[in-house]
Protein backbone atom coordinates (compact mmCIF):
# COMPACT_ATOMS: atom_id res chain seq x y z
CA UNK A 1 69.20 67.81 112.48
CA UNK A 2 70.36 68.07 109.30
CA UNK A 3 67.85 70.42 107.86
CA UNK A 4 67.95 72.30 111.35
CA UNK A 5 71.70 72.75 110.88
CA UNK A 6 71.29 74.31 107.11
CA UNK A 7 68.59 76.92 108.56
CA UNK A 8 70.82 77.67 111.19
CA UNK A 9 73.56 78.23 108.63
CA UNK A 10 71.83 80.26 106.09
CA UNK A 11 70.35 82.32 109.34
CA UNK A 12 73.47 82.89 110.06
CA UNK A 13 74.68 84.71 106.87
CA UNK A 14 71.57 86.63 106.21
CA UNK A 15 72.40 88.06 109.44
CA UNK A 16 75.72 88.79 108.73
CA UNK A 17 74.96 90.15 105.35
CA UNK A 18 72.93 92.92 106.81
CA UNK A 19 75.54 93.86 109.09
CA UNK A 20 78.34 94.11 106.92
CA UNK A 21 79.61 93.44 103.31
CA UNK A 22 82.47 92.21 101.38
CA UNK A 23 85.49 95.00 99.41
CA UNK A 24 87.27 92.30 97.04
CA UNK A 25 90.93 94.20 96.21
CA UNK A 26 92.28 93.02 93.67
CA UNK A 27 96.01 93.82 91.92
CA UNK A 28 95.88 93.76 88.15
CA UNK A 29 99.25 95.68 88.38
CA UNK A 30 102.61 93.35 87.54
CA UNK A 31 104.11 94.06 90.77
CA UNK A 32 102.82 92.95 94.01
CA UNK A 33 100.64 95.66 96.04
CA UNK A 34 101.62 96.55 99.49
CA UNK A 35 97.71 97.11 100.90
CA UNK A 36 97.85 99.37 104.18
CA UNK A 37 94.39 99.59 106.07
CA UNK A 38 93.80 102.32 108.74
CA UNK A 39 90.96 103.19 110.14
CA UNK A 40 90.06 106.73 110.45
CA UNK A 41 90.16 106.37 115.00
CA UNK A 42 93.47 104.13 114.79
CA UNK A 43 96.57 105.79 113.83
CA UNK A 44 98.50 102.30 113.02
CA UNK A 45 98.18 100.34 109.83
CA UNK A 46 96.95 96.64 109.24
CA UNK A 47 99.07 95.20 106.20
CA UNK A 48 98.92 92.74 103.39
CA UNK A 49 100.70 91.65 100.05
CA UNK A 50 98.56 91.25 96.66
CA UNK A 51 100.62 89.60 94.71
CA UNK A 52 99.82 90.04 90.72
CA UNK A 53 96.40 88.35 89.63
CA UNK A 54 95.38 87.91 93.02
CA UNK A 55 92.92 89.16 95.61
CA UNK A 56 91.78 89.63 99.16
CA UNK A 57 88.71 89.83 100.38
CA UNK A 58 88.29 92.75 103.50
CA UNK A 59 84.58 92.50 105.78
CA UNK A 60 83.18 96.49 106.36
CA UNK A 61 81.29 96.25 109.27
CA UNK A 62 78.89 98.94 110.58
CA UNK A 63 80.82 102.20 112.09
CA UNK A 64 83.65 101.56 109.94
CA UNK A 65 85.78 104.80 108.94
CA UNK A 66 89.04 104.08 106.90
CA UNK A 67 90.93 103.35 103.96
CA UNK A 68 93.40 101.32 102.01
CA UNK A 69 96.50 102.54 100.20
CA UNK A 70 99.05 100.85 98.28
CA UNK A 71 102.61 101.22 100.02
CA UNK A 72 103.42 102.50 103.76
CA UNK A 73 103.70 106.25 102.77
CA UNK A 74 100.32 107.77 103.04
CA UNK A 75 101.36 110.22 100.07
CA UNK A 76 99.02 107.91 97.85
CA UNK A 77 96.23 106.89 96.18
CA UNK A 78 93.37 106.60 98.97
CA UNK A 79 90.41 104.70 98.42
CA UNK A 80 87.65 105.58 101.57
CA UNK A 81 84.56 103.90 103.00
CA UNK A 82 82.58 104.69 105.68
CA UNK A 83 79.52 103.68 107.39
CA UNK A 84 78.97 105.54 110.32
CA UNK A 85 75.67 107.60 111.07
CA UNK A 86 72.09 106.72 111.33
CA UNK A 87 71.52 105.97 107.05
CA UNK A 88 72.01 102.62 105.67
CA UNK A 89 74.88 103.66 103.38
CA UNK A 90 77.93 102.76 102.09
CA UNK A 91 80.07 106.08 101.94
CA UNK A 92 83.22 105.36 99.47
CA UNK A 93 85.39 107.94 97.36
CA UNK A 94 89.17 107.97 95.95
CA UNK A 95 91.33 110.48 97.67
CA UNK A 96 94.43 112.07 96.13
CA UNK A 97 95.18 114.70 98.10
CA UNK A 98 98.66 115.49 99.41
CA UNK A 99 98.60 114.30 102.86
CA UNK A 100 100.42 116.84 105.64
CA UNK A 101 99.03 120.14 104.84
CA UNK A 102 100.94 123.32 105.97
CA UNK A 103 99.33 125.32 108.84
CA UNK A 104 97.15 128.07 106.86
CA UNK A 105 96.65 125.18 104.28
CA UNK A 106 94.22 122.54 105.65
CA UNK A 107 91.56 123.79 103.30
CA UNK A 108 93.12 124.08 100.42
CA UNK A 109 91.00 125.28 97.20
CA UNK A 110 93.00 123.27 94.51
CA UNK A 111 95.15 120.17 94.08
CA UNK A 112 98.12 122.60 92.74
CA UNK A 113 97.83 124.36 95.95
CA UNK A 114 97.66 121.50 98.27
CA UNK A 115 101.02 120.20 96.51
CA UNK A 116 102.64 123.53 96.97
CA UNK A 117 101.43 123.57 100.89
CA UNK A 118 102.19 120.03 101.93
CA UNK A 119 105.08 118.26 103.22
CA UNK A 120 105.38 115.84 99.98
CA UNK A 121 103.63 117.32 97.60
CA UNK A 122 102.03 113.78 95.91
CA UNK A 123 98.22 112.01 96.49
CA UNK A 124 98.36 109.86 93.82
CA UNK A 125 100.73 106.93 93.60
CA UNK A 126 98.60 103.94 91.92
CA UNK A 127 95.51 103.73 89.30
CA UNK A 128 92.47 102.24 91.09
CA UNK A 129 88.77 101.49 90.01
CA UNK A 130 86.05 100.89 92.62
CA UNK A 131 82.93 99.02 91.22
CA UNK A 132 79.63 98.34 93.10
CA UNK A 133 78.78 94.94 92.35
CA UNK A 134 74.88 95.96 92.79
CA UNK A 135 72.41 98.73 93.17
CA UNK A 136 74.19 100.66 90.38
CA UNK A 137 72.45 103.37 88.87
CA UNK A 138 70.49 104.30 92.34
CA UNK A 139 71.48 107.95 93.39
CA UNK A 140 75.15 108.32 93.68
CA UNK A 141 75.88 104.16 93.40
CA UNK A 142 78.52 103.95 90.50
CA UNK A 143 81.71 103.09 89.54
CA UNK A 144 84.40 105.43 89.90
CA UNK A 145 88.34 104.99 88.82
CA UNK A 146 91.28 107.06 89.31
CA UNK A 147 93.80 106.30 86.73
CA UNK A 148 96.06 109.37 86.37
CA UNK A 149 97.28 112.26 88.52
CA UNK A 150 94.29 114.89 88.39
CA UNK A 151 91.52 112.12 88.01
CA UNK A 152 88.09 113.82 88.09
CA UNK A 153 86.65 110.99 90.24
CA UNK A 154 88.76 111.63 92.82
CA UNK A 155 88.80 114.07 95.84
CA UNK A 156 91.53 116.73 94.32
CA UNK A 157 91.00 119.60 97.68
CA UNK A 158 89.76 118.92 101.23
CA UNK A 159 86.28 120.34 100.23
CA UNK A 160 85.60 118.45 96.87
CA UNK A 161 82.63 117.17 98.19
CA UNK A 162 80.81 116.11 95.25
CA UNK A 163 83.51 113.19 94.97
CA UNK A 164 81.55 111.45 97.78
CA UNK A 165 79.51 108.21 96.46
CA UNK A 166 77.06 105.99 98.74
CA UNK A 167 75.35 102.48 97.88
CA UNK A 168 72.99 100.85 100.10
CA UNK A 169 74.52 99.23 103.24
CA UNK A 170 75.26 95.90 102.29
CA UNK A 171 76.75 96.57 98.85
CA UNK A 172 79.74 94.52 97.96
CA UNK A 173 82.36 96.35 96.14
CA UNK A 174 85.39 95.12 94.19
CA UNK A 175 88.61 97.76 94.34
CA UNK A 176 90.75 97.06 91.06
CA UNK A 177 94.78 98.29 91.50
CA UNK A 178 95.69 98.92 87.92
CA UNK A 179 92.38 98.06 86.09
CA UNK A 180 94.01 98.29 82.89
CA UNK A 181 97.00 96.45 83.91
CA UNK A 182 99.97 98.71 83.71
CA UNK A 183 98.99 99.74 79.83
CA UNK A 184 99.08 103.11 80.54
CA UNK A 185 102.51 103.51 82.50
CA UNK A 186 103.75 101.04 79.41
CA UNK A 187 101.98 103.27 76.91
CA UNK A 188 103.84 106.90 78.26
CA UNK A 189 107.03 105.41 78.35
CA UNK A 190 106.85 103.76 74.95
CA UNK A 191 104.87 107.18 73.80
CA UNK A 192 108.17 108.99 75.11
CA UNK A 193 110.76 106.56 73.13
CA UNK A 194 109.00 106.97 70.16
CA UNK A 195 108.87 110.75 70.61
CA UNK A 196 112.33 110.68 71.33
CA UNK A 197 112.82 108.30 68.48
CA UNK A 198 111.55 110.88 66.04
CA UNK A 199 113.07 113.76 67.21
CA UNK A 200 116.19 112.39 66.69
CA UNK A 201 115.15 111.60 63.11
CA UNK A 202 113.68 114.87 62.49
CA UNK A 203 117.32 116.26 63.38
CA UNK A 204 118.93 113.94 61.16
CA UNK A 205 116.31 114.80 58.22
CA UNK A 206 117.12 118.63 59.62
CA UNK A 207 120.58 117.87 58.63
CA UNK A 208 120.49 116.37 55.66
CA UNK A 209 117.90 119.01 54.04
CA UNK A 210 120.55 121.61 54.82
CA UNK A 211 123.07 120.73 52.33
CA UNK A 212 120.63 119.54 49.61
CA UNK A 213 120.16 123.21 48.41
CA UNK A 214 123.92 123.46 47.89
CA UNK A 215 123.61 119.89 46.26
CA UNK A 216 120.81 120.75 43.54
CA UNK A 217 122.17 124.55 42.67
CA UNK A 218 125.08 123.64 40.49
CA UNK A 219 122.84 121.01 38.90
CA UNK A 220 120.05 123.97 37.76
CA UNK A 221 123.52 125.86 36.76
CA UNK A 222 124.53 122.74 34.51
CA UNK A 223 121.52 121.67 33.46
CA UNK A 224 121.79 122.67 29.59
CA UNK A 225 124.63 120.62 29.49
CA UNK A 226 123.80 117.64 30.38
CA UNK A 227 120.84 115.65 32.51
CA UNK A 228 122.67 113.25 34.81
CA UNK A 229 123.12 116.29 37.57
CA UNK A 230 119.14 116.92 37.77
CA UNK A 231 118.03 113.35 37.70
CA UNK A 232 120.49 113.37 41.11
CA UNK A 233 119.02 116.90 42.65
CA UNK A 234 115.30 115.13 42.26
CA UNK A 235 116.89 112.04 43.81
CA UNK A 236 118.19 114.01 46.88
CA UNK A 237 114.79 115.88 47.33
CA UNK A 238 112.99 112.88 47.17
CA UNK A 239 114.58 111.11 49.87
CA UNK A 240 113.64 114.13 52.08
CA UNK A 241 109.73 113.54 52.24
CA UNK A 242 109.93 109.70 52.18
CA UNK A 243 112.12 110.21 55.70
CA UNK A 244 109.26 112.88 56.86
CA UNK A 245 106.27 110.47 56.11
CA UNK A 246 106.10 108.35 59.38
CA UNK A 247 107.07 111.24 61.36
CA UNK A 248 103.80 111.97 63.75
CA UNK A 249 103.49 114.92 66.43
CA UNK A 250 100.61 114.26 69.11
């Protein structure tokens, strides 16, 4: 009965394997992710809360069309599957196109123009990496991320087609929120501090070379009579390039 029971069993998820497979979402951001699912024929959104470290597991079922999003607003980082039709594919891409188009707009050639035609303006609100977990390397099968504004993995215009990726039916997939944590939102702010940082001591610098010419010319006038006012004029035009040194410009 035993044995019976274990065939049964494993029977059972062979089955199911072939009929579905697993997206694992997980939130390496530091703030908990809002995950909205819609599917493409049901206007209203399923919802859950990934809190920081953590993950959910969501089942993709044959004749699925949808996505998930971080937040309620569809303005936002989509990440797409679908796996309708006859082949036995997984269909996935990352979508950050502004949602709402104008009338006129709908096919939009570029992501500048589908932010000047569309109600919001914004497609991408959160970095995201989607990783097969097998069959990489066979045709279009491979990881893809979206981690800035712009991303080249990512749909940009309604007919960037070549963003489109499909794995074997059956594929599991993990979707990584923030897959490097939220380094790079961390890095542009500190990159802006520091860049603020050194303008202000480039304007301070600014100031202080201004008056060392009128500092150093009565000391070249002087000069035959005694030493003490040129050993201060190299003094003051030392100081200048030791306060230029760390100064960097990316």
């Amino acid at each position: 009965m035993v044995r019976l029971a274990a065939f049964a069993g494993a029977s059972a998820a062979a089955l199911a394997s072939t009929n579905a497979f697993t997206v694992t979402i997980t939130n390496g951001c530091s703030s908990p992710i809002d995950l909205y699912t819609r599917l493409a024929s049901v206007y209203t959104d399923e919802s859950d809360t990934i809190a920081p470290g953590a993950s959910i597991d969501k089942t993709i079922e044959k004749g699925f069309e949808g996505h998930f999003r971080n937040g309620s607003s569809d303005a936002a980082t989509l990440i797409e599957f679908a796996t309708k039709g006859d082949l036995d594919l997984a269909w996935y891409d990352i979508g950050i196109i502004p949602p709402h188009l104008n009338p006129g707009y709908e096919y939009c050639s570029s992501l500048q123009e589908c932010k000047d035609h569309s109600k919001s303006g914004i497609g991408f609100n959160t970095p995201v990496q989607v990783t097969p977990t097998s069959n990489t390397g066979k045709d279009t099968c491979e990881q893809i991320e979206c981690l800035a504004d712009a991303c080249e993995d990512a749909y940009n215009y309604p007919k960037d087609d070549t963003k489109t990726h499909s794995c074997a039916f059956g594929t599991d997939f993990v979707v990584t929120f923030c897959p490097s944590g939220d380094a790079s939102q961390t890095q542009q702010t500190t990159s802006g501090s520091a860049s603020t940082t050194q303008d202000a001591a480039q304007q301070e610098t600014t100031q202080e070379e201004t008056p060392a010419p009128e500092t150093t010319a009565p000391a070249v006038t002087e000069a035959p009579a005694t030493d003490a006012p040129v050993q201060e004029a190299s003094a003051a035009w030392t100081a200048v390039p030791v306060r230029c040194t760390p100064r960097t410009k990316e």
